[in-house]
N, C-alpha and C. Protein backbone atom coordinates (compact mmCIF):
# COMPACT_ATOMS: atom_id res chain seq x y z
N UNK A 1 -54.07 -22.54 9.02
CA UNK A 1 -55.05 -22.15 8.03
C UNK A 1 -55.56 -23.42 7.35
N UNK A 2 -56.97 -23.85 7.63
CA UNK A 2 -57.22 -24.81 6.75
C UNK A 2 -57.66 -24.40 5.17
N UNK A 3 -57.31 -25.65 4.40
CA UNK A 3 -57.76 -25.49 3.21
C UNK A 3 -59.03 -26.69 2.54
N UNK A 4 -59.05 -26.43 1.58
CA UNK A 4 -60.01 -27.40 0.94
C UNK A 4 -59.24 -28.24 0.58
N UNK A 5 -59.89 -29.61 0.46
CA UNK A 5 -59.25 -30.53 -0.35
C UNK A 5 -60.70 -31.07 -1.32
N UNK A 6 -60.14 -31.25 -2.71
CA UNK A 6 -61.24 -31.94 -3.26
C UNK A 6 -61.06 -33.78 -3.47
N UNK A 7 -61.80 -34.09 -2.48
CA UNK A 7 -61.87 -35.54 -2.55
C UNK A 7 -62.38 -36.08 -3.68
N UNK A 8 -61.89 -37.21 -3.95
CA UNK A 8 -61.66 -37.94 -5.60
C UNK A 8 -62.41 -39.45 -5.37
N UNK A 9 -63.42 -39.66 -6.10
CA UNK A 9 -63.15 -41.51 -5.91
C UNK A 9 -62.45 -42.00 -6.67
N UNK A 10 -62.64 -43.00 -6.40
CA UNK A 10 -61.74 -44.19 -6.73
C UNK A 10 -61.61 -43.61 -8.55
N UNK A 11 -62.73 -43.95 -9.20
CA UNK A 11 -63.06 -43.75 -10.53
C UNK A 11 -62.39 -42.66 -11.26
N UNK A 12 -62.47 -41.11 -10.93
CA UNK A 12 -62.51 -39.92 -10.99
C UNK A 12 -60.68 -39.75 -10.19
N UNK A 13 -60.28 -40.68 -9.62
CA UNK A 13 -58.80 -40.13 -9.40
C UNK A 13 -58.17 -40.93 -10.53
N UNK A 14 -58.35 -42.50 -10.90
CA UNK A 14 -57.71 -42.72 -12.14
C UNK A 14 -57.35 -42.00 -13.20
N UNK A 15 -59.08 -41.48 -13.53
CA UNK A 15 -59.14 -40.42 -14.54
C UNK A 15 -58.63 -39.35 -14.05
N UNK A 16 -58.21 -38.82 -13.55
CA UNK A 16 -57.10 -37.83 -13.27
C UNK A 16 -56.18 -38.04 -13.42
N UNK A 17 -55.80 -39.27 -13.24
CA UNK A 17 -54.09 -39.50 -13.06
C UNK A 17 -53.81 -39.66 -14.86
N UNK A 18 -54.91 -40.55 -15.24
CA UNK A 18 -54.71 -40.69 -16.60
C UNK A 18 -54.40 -39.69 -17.54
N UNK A 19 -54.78 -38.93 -17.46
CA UNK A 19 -55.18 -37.17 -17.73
C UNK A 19 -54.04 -36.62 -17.61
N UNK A 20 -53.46 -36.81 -16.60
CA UNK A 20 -51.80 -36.26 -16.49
C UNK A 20 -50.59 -36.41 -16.55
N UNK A 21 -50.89 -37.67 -17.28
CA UNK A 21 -49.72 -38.28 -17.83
C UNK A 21 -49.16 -39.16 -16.96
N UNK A 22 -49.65 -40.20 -16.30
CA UNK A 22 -49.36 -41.12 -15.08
C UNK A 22 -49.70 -42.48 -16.02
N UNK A 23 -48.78 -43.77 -15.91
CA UNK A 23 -49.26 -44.65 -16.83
C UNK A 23 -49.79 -45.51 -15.35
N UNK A 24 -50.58 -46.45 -15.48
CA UNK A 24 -51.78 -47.23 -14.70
C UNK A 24 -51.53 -48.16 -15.44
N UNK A 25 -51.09 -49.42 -14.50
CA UNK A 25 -51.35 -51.27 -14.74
C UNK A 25 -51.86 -51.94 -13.81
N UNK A 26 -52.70 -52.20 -13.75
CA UNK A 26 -53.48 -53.30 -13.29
C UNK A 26 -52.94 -54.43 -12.35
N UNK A 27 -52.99 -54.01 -11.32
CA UNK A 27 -51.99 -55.42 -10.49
C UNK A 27 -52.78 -56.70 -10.83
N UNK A 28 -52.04 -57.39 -11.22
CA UNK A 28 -51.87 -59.10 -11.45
C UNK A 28 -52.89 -59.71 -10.32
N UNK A 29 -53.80 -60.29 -10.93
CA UNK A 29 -54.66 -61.03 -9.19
C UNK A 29 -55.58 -60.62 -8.77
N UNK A 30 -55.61 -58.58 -8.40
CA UNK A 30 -56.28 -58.18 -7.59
C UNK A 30 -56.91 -57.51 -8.66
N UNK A 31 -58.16 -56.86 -7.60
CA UNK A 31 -59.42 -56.20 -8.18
C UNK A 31 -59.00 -54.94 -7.36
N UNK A 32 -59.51 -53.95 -7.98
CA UNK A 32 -58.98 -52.53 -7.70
C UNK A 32 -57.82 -52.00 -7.06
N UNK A 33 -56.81 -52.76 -7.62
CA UNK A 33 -55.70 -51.90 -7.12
C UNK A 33 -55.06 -51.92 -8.67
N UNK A 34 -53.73 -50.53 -8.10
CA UNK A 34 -53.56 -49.89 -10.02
C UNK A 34 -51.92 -49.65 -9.64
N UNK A 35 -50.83 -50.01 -10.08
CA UNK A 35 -50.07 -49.29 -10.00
C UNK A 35 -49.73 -48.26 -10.94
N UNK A 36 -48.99 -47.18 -10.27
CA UNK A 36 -48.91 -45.91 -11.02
C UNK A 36 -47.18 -45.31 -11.12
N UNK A 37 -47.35 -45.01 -12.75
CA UNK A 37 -45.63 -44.74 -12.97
C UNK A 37 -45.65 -43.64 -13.64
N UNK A 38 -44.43 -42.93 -13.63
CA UNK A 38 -43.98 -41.52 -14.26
C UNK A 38 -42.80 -41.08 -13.34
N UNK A 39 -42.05 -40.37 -14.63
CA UNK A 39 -41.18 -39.79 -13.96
C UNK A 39 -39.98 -41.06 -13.13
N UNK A 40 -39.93 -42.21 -13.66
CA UNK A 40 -39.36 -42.94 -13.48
C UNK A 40 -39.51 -43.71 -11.87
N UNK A 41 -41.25 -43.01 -11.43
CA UNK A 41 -40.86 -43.73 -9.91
C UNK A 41 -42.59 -44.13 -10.08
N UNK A 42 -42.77 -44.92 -9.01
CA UNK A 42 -43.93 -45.76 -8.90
C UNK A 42 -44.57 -45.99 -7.42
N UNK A 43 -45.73 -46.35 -7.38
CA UNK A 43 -46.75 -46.39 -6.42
C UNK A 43 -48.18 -47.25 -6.52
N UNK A 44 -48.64 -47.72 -5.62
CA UNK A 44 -49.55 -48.19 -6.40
C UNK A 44 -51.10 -47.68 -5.26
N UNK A 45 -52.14 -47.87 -5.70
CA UNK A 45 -53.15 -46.77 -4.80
C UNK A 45 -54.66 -48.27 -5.10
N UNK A 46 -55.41 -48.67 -3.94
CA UNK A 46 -56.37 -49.44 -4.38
C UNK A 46 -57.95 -48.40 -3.79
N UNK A 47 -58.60 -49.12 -4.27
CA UNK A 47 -60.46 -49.18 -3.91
C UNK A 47 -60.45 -48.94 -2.49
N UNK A 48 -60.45 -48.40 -1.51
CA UNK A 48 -60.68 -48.35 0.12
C UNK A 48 -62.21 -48.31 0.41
N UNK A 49 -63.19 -49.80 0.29
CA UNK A 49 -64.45 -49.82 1.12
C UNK A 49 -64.95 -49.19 -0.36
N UNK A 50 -66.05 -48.22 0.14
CA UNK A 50 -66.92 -47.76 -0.29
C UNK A 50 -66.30 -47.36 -2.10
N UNK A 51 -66.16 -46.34 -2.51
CA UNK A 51 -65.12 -45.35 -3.59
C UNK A 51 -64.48 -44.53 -3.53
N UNK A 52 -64.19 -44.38 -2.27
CA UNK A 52 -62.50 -44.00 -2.04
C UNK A 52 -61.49 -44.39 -2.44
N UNK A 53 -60.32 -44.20 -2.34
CA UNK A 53 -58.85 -44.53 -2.58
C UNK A 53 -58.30 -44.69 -2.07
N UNK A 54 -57.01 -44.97 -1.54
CA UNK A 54 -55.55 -45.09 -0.12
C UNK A 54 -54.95 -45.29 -1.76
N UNK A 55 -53.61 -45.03 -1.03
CA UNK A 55 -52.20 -45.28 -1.16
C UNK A 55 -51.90 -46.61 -0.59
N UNK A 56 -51.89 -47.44 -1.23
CA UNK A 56 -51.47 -49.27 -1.16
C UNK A 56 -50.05 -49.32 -0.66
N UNK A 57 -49.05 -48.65 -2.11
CA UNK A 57 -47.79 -48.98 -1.87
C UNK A 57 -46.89 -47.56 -1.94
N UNK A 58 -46.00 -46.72 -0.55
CA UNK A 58 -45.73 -45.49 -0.61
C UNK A 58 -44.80 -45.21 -2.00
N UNK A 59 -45.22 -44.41 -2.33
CA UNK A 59 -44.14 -43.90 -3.55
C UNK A 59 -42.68 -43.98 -3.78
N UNK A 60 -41.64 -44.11 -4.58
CA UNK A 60 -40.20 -44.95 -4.30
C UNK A 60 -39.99 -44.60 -5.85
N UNK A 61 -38.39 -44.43 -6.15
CA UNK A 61 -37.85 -44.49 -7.80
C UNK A 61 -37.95 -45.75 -7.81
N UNK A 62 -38.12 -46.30 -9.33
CA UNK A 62 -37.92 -47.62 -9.75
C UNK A 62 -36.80 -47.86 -9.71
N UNK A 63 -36.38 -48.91 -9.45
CA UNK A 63 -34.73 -49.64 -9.59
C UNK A 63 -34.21 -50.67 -9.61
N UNK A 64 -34.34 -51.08 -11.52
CA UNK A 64 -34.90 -52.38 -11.99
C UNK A 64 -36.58 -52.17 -12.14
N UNK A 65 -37.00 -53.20 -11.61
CA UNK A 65 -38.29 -53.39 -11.51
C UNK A 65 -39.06 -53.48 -10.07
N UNK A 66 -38.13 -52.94 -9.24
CA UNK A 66 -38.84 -52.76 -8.02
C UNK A 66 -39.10 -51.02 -7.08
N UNK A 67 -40.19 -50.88 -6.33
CA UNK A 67 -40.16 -49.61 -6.02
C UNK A 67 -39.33 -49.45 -5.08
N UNK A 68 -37.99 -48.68 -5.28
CA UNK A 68 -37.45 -48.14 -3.83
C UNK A 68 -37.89 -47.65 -2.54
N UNK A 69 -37.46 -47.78 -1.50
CA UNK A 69 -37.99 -47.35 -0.25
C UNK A 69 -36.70 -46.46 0.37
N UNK A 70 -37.08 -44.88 0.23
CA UNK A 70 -36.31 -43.83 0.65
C UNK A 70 -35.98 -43.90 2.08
N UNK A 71 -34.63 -44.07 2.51
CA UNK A 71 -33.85 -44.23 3.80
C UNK A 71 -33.50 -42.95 4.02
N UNK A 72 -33.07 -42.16 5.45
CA UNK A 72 -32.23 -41.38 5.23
C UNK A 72 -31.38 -42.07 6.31
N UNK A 73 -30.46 -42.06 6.67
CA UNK A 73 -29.30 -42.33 7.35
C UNK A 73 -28.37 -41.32 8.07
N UNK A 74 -28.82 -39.93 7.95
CA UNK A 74 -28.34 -38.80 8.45
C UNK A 74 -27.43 -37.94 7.36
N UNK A 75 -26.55 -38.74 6.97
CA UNK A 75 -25.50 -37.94 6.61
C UNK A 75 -26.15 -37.89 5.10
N UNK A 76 -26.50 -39.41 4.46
CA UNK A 76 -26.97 -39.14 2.81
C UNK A 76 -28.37 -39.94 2.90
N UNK A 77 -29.16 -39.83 1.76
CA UNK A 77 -30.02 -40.46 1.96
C UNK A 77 -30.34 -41.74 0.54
N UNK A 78 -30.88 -42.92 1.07
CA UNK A 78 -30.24 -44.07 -0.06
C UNK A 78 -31.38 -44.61 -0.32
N UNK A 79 -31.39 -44.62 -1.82
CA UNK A 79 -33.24 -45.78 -2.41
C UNK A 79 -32.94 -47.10 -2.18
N UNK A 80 -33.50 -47.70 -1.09
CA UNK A 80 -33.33 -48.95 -1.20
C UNK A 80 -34.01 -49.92 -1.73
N UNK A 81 -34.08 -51.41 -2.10
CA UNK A 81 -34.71 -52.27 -2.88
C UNK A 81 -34.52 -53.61 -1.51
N UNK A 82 -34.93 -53.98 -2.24
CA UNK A 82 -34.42 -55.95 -1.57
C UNK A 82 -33.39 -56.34 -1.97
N UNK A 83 -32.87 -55.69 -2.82
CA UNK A 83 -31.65 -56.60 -3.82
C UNK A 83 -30.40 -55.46 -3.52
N UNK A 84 -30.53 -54.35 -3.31
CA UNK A 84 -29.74 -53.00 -3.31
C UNK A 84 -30.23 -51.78 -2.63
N UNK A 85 -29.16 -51.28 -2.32
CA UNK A 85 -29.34 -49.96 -1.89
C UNK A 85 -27.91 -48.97 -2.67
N UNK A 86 -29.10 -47.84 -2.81
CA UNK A 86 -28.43 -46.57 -3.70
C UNK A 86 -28.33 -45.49 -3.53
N UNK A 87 -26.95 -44.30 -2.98
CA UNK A 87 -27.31 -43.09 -3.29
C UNK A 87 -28.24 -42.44 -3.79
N UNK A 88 -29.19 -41.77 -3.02
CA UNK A 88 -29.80 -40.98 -3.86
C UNK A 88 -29.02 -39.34 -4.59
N UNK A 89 -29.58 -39.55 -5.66
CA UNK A 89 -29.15 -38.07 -6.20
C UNK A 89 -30.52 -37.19 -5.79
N UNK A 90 -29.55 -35.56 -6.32
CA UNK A 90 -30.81 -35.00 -6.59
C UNK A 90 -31.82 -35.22 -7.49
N UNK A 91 -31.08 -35.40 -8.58
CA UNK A 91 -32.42 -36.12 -9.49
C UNK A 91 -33.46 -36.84 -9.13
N UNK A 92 -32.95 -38.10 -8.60
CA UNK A 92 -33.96 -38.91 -7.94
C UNK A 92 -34.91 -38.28 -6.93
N UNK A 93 -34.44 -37.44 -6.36
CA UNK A 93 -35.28 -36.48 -5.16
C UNK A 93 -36.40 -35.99 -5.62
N UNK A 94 -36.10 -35.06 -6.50
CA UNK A 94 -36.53 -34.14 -7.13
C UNK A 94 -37.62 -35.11 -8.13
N UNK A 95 -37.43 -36.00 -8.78
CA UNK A 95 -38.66 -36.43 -9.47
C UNK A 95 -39.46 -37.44 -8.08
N UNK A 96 -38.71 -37.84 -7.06
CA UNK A 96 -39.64 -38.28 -6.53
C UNK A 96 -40.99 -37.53 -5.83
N UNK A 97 -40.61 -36.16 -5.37
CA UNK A 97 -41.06 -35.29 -4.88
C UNK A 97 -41.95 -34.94 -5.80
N UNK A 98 -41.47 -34.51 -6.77
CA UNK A 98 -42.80 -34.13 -8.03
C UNK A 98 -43.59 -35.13 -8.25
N UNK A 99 -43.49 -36.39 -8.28
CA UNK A 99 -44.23 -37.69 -8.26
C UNK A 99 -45.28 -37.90 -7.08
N UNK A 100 -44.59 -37.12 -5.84
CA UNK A 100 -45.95 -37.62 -4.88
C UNK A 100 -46.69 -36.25 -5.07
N UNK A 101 -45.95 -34.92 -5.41
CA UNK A 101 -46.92 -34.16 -4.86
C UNK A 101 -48.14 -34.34 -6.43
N UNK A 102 -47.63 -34.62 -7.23
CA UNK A 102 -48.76 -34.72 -8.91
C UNK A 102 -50.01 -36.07 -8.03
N UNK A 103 -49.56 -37.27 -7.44
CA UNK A 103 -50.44 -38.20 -7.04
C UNK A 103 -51.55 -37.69 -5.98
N UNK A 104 -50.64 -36.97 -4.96
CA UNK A 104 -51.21 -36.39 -3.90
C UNK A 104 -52.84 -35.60 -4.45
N UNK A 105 -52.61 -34.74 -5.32
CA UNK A 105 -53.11 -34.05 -5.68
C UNK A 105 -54.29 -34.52 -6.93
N UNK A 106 -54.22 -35.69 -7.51
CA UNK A 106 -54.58 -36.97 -8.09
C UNK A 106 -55.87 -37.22 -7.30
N UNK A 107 -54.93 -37.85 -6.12
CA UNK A 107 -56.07 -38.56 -5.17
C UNK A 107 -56.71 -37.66 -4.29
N UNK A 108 -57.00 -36.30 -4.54
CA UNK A 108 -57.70 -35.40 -3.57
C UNK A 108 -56.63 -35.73 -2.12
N UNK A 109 -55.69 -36.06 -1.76
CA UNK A 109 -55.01 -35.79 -0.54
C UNK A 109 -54.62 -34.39 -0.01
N UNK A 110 -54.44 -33.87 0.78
CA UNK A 110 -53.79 -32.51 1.22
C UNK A 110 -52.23 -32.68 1.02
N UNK A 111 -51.66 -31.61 0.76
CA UNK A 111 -50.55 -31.60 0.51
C UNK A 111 -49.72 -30.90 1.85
N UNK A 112 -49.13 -31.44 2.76
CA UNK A 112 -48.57 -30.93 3.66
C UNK A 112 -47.26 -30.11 3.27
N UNK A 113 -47.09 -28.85 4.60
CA UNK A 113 -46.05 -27.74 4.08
C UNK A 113 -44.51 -28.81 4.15
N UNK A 114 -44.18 -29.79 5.05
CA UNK A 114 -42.70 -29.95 5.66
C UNK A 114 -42.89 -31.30 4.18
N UNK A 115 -43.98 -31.47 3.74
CA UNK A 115 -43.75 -32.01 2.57
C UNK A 115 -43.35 -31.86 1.50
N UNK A 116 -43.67 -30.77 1.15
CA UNK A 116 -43.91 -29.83 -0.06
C UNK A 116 -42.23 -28.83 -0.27
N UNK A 117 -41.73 -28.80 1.29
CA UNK A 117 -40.76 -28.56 0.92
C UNK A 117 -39.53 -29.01 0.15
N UNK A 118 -40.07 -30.69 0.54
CA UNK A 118 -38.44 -31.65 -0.17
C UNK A 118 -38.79 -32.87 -0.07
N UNK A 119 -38.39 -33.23 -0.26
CA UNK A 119 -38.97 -35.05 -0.21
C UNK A 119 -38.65 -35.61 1.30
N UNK A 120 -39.23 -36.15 1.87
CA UNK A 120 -39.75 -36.34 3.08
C UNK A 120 -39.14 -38.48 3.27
N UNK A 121 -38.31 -38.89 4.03
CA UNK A 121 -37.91 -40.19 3.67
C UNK A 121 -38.91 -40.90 4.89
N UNK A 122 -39.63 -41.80 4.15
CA UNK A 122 -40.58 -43.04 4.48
C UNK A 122 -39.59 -43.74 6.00
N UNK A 123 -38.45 -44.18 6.11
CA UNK A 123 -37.27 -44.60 7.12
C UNK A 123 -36.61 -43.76 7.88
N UNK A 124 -36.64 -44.02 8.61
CA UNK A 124 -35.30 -42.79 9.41
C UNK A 124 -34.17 -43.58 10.40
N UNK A 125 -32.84 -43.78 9.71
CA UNK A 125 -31.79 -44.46 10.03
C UNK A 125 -30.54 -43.91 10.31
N UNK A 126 -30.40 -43.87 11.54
CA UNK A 126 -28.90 -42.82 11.55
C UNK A 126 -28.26 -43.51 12.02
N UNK A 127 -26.57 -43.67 11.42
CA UNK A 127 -25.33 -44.35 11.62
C UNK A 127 -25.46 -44.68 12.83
N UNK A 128 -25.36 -43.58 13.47
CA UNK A 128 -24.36 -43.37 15.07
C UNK A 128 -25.61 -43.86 16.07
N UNK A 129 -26.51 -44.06 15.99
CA UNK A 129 -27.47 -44.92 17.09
C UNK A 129 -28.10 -46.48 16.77
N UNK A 130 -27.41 -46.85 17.46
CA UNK A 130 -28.04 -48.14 16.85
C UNK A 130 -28.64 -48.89 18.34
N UNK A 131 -29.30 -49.45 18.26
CA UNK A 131 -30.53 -50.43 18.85
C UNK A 131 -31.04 -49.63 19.60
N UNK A 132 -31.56 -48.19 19.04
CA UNK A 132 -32.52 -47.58 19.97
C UNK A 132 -33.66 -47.62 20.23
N UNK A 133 -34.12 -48.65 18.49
CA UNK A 133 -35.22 -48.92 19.14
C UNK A 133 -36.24 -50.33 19.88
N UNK A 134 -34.83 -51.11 20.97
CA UNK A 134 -35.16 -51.76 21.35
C UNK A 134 -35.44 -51.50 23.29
N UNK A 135 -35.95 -51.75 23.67
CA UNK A 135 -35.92 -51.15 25.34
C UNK A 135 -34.57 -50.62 26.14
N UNK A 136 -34.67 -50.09 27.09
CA UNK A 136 -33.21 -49.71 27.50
C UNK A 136 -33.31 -50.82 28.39
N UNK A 137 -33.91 -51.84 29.20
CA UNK A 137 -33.27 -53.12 29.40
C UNK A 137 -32.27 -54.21 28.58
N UNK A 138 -33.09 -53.90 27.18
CA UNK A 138 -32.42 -55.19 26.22
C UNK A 138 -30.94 -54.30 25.64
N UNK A 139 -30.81 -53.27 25.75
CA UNK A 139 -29.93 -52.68 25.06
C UNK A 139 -28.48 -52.73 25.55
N UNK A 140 -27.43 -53.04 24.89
CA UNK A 140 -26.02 -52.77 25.77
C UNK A 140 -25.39 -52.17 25.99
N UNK A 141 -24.93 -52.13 27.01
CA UNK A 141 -24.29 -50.89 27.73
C UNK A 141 -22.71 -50.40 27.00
N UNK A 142 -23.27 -49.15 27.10
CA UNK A 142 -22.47 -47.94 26.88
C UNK A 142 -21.10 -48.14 27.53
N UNK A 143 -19.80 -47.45 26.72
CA UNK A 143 -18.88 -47.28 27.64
C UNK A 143 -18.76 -46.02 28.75
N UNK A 144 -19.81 -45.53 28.76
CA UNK A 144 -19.67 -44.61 30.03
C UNK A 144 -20.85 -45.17 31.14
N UNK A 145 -21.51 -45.93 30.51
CA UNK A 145 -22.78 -46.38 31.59
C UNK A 145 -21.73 -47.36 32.06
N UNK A 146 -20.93 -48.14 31.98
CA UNK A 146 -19.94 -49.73 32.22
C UNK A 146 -19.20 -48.81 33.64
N UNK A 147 -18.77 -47.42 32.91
CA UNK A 147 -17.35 -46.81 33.50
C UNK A 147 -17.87 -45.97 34.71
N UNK A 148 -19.29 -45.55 34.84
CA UNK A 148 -20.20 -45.03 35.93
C UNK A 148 -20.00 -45.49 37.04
N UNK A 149 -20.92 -46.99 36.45
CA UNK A 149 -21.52 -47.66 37.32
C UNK A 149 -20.06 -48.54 38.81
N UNK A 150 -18.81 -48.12 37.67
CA UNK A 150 -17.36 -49.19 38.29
C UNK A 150 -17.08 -48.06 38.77
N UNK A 151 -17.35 -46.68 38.18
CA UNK A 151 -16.80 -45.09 39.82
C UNK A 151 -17.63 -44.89 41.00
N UNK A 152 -18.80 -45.79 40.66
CA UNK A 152 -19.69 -45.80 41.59
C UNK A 152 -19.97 -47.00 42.97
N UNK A 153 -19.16 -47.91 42.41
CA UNK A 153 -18.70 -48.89 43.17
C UNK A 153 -17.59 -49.02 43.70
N UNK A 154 -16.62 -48.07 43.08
CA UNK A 154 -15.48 -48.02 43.45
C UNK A 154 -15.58 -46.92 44.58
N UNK A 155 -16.51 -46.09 44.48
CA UNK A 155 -16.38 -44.82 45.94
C UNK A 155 -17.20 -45.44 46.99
N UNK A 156 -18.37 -46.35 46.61
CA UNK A 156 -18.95 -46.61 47.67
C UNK A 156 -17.99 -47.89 48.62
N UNK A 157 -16.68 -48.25 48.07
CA UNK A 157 -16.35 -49.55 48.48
C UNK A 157 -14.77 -48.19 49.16
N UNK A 158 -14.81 -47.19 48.80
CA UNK A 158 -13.10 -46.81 49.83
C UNK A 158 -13.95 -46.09 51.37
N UNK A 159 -13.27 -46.17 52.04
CA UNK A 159 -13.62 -45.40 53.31
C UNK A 159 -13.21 -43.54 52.69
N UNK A 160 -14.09 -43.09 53.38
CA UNK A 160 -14.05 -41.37 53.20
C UNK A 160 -12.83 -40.87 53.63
């Protein structure tokens, strides 16, 4: 089912955000870009071309003074920084989630359903696989690919 979305410029989504209680600072340097805080988490959204908007920097809890970047790892899921990484609580979830869907809705974006259900993590890191995502040439072998390949040499080398 499609829906409407009401697209925002650049101008007219500030003033929205302003409006709803979102505080807006001015990144240092640049010309139209804004970062945006509430609810203890942050984002920042610039000018795209014409008077449109994007999303600059994805949404994250603050921690310290930097925006976290939501991991999940399978089992828990952790705000990470440059300096740290943290359990997330529900708390943190839960205002982050309310944080994108209030921006979302800010910047005229659509609000997707598998979004809307829960907070959705930017990373996807699970314990138990690691270097999958490098080629299966560069990758090292398994102890059952090692133990195959030696039953497989070992039957082709006995007489029947």
């Amino acid at each position: 089912m499609a829906t409407n979305v009401e697209h925002r410029s650049y101008e007219e989504a500030l003033n929205w955000l302003r409006d709803h209680g979102f505080d807006l600072i001015e990144a240092p340097g640049t010309q139209g870009r804004v970062f945006l805080k509430k609810y203890n988490c942050s984002a920042a959204i610039q000018k795209n071309g014409g008077d449109s908007v994007k999303i600059f920097a994805y949404p994250g809890y603050m921690i310290g003074s930097e925006i976290s970047k939501l991991v999940n790892k399978g089992y828990q899921q952790f705000l990470k920084t440059s300096k740290a990484e943290v359990p997330a609580t529900a708390d943190h979830l839960k205002a982050l989630q309310q944080f994108t869907e209030e921006l979302k809705e800010g910047l005229g974006l659509p609000s997707l359903y598998n979004e809307s259900l829960g907070t959705v993590s930017e990373s996807y890191h699970y314990d138990r696989i690691e270097n999958r995502d490098q080629p299966a040439t560069d990758r090292p072998k398994r102890p059952w690919d090692k133990a195959g390949a030696m039953a497989a040499a070992v039957a082709k080398r006995s007489p029947a």
